[in-house]
N, C-alpha and C. Protein backbone atom coordinates (compact mmCIF):
# COMPACT_ATOMS: atom_id res chain seq x y z
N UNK A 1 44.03 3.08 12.93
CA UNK A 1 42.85 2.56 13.60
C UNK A 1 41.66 3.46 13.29
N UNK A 2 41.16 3.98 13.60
CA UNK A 2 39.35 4.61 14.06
C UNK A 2 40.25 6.28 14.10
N UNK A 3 39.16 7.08 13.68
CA UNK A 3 39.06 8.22 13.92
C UNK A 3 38.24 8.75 14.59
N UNK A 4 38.82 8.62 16.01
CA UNK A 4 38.24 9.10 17.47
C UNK A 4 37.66 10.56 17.43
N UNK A 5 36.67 10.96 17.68
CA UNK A 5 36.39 12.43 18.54
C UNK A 5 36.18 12.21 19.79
N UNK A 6 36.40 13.39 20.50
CA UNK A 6 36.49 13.66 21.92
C UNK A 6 34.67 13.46 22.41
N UNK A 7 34.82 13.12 23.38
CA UNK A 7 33.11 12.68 23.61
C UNK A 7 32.73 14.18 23.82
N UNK A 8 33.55 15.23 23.95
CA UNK A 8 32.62 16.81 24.37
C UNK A 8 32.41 17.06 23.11
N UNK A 9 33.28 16.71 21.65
CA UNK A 9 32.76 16.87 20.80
C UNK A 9 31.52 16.49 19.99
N UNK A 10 31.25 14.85 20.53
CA UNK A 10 29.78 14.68 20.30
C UNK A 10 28.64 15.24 20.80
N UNK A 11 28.94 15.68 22.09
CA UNK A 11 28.05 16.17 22.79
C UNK A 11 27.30 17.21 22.24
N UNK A 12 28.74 18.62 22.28
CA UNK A 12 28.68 19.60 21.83
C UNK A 12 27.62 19.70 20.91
N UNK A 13 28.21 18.62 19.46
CA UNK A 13 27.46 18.29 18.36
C UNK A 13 25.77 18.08 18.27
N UNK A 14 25.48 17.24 19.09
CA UNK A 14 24.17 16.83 19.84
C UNK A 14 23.23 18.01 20.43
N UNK A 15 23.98 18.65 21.61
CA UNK A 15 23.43 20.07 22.07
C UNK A 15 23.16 21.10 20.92
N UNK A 16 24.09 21.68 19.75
CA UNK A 16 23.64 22.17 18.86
C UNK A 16 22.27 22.12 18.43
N UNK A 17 22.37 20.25 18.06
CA UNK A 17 21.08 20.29 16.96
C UNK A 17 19.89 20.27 18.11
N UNK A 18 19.83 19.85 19.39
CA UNK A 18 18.64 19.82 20.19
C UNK A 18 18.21 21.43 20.72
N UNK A 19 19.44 22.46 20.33
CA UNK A 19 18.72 23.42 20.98
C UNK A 19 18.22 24.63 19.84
N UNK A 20 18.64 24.24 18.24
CA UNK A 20 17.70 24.69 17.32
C UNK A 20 16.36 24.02 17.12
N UNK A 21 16.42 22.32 17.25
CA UNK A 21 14.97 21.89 17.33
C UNK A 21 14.08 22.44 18.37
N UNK A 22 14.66 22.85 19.63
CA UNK A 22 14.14 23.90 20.14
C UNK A 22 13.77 24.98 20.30
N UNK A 23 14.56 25.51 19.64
CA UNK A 23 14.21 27.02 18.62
C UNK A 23 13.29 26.72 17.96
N UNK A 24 12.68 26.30 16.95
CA UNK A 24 12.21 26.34 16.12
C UNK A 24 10.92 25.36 16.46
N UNK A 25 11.04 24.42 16.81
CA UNK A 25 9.50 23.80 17.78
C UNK A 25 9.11 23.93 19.17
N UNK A 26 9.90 24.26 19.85
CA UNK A 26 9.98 24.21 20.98
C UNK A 26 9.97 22.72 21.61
N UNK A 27 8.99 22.47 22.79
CA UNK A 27 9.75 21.46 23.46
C UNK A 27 9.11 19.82 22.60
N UNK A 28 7.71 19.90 21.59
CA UNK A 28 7.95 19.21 20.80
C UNK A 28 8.74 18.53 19.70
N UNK A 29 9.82 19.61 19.41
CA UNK A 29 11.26 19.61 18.53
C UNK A 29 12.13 18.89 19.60
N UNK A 30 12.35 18.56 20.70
CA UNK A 30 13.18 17.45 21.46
C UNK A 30 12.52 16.54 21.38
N UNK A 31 11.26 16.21 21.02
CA UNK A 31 10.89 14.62 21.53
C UNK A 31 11.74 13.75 20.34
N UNK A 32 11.63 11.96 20.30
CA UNK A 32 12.45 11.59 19.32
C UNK A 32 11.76 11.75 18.37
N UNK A 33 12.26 11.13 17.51
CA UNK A 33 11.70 11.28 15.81
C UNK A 33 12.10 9.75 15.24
N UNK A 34 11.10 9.57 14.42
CA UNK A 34 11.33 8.52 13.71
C UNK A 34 12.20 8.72 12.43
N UNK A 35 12.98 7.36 12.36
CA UNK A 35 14.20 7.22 11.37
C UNK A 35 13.80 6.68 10.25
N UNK A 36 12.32 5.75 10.22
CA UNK A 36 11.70 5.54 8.79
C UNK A 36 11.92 6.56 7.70
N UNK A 37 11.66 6.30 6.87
CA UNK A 37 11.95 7.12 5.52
C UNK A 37 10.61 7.94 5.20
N UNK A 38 10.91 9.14 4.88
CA UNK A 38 9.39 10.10 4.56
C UNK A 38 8.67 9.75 3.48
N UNK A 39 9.87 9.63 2.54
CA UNK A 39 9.77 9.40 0.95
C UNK A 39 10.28 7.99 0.42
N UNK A 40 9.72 7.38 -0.37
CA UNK A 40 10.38 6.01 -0.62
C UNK A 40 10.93 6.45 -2.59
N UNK A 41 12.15 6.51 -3.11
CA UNK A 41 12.94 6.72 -4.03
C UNK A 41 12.46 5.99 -4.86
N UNK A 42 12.15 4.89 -4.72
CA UNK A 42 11.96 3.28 -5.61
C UNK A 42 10.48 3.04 -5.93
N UNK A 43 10.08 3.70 -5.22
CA UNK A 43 8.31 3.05 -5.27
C UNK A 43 7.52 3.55 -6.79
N UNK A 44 6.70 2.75 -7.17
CA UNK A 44 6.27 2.83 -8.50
C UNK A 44 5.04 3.76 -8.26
N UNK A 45 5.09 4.60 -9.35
CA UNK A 45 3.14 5.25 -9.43
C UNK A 45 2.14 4.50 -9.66
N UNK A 46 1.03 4.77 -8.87
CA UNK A 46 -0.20 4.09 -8.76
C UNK A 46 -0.70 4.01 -10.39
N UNK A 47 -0.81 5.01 -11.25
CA UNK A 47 -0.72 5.08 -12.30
C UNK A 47 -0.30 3.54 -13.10
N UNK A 48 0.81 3.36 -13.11
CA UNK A 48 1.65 2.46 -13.55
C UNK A 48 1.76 1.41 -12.93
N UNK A 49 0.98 1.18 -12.10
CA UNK A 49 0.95 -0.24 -10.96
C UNK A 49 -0.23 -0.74 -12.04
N UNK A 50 -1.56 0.58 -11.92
CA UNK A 50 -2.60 -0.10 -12.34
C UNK A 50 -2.95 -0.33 -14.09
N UNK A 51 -1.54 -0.04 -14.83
CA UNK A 51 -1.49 -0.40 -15.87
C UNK A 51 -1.15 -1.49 -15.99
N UNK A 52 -0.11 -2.19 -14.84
CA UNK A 52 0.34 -3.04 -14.95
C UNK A 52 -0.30 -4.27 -14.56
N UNK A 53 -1.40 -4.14 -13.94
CA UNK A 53 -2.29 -4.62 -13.20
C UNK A 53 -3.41 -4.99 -14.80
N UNK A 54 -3.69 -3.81 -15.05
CA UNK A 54 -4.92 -4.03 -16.45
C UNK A 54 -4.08 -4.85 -17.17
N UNK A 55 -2.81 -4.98 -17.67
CA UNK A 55 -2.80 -5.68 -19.10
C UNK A 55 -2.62 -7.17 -19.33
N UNK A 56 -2.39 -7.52 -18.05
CA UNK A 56 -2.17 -8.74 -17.89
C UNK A 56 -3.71 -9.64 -17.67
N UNK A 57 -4.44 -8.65 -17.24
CA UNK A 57 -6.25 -9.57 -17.05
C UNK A 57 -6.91 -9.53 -17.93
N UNK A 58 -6.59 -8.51 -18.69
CA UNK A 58 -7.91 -8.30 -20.28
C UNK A 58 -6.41 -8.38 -21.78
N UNK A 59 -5.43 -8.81 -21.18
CA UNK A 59 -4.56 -9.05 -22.56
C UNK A 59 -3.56 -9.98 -23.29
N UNK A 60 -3.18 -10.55 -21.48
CA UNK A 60 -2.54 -11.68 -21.80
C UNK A 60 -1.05 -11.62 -22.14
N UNK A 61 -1.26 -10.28 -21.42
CA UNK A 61 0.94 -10.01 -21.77
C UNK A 61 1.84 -10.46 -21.43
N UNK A 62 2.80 -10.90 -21.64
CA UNK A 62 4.15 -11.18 -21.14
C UNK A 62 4.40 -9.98 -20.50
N UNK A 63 5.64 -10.16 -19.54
CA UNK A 63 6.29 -9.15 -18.43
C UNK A 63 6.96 -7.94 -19.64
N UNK A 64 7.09 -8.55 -20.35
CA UNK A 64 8.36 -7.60 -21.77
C UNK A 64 7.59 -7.14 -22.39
N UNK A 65 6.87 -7.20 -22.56
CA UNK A 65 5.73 -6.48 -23.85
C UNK A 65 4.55 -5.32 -22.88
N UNK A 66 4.60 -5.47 -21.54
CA UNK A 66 4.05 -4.98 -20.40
C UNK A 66 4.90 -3.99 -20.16
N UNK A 67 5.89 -4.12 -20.06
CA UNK A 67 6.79 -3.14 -19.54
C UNK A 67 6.74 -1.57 -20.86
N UNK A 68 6.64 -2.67 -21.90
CA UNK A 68 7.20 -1.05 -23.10
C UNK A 68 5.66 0.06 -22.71
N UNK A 69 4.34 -0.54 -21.93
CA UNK A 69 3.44 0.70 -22.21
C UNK A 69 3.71 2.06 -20.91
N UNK A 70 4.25 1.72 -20.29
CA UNK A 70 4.23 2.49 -19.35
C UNK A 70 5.31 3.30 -19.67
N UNK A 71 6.23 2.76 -20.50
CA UNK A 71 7.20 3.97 -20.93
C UNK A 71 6.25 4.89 -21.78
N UNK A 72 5.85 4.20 -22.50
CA UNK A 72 4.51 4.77 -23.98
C UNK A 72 3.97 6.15 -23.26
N UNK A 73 2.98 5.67 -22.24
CA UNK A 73 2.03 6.27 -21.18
C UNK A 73 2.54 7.41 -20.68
N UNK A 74 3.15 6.84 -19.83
CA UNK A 74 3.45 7.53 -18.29
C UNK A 74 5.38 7.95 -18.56
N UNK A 75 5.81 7.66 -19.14
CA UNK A 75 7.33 8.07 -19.39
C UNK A 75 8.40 7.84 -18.58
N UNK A 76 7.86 6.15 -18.04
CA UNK A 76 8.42 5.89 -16.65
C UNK A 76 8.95 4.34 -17.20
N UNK A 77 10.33 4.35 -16.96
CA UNK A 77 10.82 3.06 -17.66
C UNK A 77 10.87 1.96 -16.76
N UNK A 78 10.37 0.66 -16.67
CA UNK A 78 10.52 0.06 -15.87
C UNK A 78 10.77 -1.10 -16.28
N UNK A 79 11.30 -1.93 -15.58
CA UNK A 79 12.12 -3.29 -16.30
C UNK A 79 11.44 -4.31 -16.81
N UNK A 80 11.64 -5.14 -16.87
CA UNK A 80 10.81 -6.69 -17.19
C UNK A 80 10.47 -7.51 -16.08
N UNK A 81 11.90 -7.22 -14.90
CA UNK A 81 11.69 -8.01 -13.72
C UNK A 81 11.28 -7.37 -12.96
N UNK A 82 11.08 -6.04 -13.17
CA UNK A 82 10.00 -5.18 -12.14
C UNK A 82 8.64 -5.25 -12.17
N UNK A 83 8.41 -5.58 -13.73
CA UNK A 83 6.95 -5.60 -13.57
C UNK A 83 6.60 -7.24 -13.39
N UNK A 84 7.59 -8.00 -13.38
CA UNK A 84 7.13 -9.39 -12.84
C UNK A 84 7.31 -9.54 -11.25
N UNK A 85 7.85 -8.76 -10.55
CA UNK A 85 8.16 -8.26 -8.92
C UNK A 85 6.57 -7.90 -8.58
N UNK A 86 6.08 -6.94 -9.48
CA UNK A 86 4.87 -6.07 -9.47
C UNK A 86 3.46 -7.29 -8.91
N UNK A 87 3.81 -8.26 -10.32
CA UNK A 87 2.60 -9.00 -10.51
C UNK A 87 2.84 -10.62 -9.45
N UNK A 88 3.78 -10.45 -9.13
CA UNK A 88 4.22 -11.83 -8.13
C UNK A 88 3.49 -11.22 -6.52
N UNK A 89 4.12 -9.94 -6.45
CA UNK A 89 3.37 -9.76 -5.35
C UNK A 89 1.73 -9.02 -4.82
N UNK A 90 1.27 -9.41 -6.18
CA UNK A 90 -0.65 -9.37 -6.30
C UNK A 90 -0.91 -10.55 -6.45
N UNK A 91 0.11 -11.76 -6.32
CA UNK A 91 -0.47 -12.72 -7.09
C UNK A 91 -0.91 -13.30 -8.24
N UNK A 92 -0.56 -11.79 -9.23
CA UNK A 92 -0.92 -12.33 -10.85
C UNK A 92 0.43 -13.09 -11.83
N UNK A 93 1.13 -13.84 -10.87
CA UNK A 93 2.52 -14.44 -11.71
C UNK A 93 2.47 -15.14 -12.99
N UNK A 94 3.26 -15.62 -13.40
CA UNK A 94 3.17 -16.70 -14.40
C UNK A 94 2.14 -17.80 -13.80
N UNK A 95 1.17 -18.36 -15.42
CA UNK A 95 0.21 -18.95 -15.17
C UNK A 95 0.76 -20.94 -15.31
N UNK A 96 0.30 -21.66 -14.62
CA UNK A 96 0.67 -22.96 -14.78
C UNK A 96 0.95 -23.74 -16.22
N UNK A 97 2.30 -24.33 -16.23
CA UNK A 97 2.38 -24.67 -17.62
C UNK A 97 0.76 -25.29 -18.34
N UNK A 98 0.13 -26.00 -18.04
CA UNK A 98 -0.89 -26.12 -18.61
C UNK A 98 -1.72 -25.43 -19.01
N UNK A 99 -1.74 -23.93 -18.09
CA UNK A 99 -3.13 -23.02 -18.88
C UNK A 99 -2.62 -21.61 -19.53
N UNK A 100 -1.32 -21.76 -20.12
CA UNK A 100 -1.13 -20.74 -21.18
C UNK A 100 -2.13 -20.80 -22.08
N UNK A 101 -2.47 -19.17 -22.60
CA UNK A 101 -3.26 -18.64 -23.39
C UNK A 101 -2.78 -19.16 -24.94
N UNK A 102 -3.51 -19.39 -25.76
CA UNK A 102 -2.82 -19.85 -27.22
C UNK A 102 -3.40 -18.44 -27.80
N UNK A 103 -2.30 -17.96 -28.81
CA UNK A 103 -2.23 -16.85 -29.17
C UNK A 103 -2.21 -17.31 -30.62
């Protein structure tokens, strides 16, 4: 089944960490804390947003041919469906079959 601890062991556990956050902040180190994330792992550089952003208004790129400059650039590899994730949620998606650019 479950691998039980003794509830004095949570406790215990609990009292530990509340009475170094007390040590070390005092009684602002007990208040709660938020569980949001400090840092987001995934998130793209502004850098590379706004490349991705330029090449599609003054060039007319596909998502695949968009993607290779930012490796070029910035040394940051990013997919094909990332940078169409990118441009779906600015609103710059694929344009209506009728008003493709003729190349």
């Amino acid at each position: 089944m479950w691998n039980r601890q003794p509830i004095s062991v949570l406790i215990r556990d609990s009292l530990h960490v509340w009475y170094r956050r007390y040590q070390a902040e005092g009684m602002d180190g007990l208040r709660t804390r938020s569980k949001t994330l400090k840092t987001y792992p995934n998130v793209s550089h502004v850098g590379v947003v706004g490349e991705i952003i330029y090449l599609p208004e003054n060039h007319h790129f596909e998502p695949q041919k968009i993607a290779m400059y930012p490796e070029r650039d910035h040394d940051v590899t990013i997919s094909k469906s990332g940078v169409r994730r990118i441009l779906n949620r600015l609103n710059m998606g694929p344009r209506p079959p009728g008003r493709q650019p003729i190349y």
